[in-house]
Protein backbone atom coordinates (compact mmCIF):
# COMPACT_ATOMS: atom_id res chain seq x y z
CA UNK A 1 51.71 6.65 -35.03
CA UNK A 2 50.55 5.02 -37.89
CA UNK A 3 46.84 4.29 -36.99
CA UNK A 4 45.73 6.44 -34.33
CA UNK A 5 41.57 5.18 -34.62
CA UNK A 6 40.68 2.45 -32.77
CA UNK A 7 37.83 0.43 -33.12
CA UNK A 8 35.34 -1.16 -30.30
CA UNK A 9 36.57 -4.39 -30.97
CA UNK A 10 39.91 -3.66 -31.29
CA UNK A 11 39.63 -1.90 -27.59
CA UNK A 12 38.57 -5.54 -26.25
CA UNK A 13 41.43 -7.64 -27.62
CA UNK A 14 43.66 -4.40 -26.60
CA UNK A 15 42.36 -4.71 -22.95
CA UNK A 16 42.53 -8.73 -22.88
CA UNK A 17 46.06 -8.48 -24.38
CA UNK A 18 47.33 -6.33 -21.50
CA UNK A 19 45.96 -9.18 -18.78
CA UNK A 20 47.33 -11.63 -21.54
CA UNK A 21 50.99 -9.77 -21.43
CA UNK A 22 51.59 -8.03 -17.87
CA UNK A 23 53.80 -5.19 -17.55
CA UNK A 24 56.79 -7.69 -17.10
CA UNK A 25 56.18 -9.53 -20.16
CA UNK A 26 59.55 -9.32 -22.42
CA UNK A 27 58.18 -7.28 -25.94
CA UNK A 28 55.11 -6.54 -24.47
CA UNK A 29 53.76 -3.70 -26.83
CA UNK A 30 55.38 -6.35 -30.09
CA UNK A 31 53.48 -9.55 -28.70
CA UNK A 32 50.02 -7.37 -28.46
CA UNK A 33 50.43 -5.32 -32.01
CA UNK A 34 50.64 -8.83 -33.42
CA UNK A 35 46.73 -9.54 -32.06
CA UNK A 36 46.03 -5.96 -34.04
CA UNK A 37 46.60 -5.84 -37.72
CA UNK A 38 47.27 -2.69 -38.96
CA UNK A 39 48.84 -1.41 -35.26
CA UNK A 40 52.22 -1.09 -34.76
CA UNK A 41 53.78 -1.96 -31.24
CA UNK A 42 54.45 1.51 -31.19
CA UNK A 43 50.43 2.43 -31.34
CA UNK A 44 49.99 -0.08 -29.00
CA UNK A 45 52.39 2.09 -26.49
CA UNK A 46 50.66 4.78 -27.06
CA UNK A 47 47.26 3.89 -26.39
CA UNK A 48 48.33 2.19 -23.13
CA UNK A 49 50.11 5.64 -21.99
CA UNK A 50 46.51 7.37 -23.29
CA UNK A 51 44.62 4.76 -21.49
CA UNK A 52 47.16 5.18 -18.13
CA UNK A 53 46.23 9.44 -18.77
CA UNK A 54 42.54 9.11 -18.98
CA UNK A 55 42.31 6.41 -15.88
CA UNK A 56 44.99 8.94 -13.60
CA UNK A 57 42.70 11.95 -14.56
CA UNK A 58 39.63 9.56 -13.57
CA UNK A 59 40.50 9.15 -10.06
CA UNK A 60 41.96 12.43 -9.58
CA UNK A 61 38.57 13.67 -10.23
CA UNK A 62 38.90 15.75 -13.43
CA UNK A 63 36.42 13.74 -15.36
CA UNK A 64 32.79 13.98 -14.06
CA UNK A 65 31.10 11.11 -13.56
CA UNK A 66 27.85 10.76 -16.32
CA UNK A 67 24.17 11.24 -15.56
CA UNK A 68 22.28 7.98 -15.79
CA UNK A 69 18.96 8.29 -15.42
CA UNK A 70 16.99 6.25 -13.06
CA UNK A 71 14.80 3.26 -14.92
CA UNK A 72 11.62 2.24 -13.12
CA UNK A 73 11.14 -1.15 -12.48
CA UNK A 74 9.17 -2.19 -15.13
CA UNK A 75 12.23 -1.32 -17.17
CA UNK A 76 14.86 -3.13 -15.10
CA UNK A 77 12.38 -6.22 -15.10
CA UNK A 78 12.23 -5.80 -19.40
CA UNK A 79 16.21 -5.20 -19.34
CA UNK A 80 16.81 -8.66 -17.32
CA UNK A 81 14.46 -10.38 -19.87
CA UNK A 82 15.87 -9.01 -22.84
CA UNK A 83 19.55 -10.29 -21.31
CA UNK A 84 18.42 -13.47 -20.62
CA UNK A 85 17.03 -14.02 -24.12
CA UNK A 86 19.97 -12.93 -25.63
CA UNK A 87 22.45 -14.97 -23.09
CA UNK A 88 20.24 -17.91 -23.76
CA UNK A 89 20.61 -17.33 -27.58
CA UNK A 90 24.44 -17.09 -27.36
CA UNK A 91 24.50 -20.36 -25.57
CA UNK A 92 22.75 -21.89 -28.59
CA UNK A 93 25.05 -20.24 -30.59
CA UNK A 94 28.26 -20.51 -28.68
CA UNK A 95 28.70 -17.19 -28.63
CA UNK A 96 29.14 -14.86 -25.90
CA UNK A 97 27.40 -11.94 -24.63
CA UNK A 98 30.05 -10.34 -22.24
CA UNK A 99 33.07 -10.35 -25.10
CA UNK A 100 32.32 -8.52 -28.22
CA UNK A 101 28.93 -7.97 -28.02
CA UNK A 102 29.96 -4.22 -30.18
CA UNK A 103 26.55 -3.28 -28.43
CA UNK A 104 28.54 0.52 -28.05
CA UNK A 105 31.38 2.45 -28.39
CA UNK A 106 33.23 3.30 -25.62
């Protein structure tokens, strides 16, 4: 495997590419390297079976779930204001909030 790092964004088109091409799609792991410069559809493989791994060890339970800490109300109210404003600006903008935002790494 050539390129084993994956970037935020690069995890997004990854994840739309695999409702783009569904399991039954002829060159699957070909048609979604070519949405990736610099990953080969062998990477592509890869990360799917890493993905498949990580979600199978999920719901078996291996992984714990992680703390979040409980926000008052005052905070939920300033965290739906803050979302509006910004979904307001990306209307402006054309841009969306819910695809790419590269707010965090996951």
């Amino acid at each position: 495997m050539a390129n084993v790092n994956w970037s935020w964004d690069e995890n997004k088109i990854f994840e739309n590419a695999l409702t783009l091409y569904p399991e039954d799609a002829e060159n699957r792991w070909e048609l979604i390297a070519e949405l990736l410069p610099g990953k080969t559809a062998q990477d592509v493989k890869a990360h799917y079976q890493k993905l498949i791994q990580d979600l199978e060890a999920i719901e078996a339970g291996l992984v714990p779930l992680p703390a979040y800490r409980e926000f008052s109300e005052e905070e939920k109210a300033e965290g739906k204001r803050k979302l509006a404003e910004k979904q307001e600006a990306a209307n402006s903008t054309g841009f969306s909030t819910t695809e790419g935002s590269g707010g965090g790494k996951q």
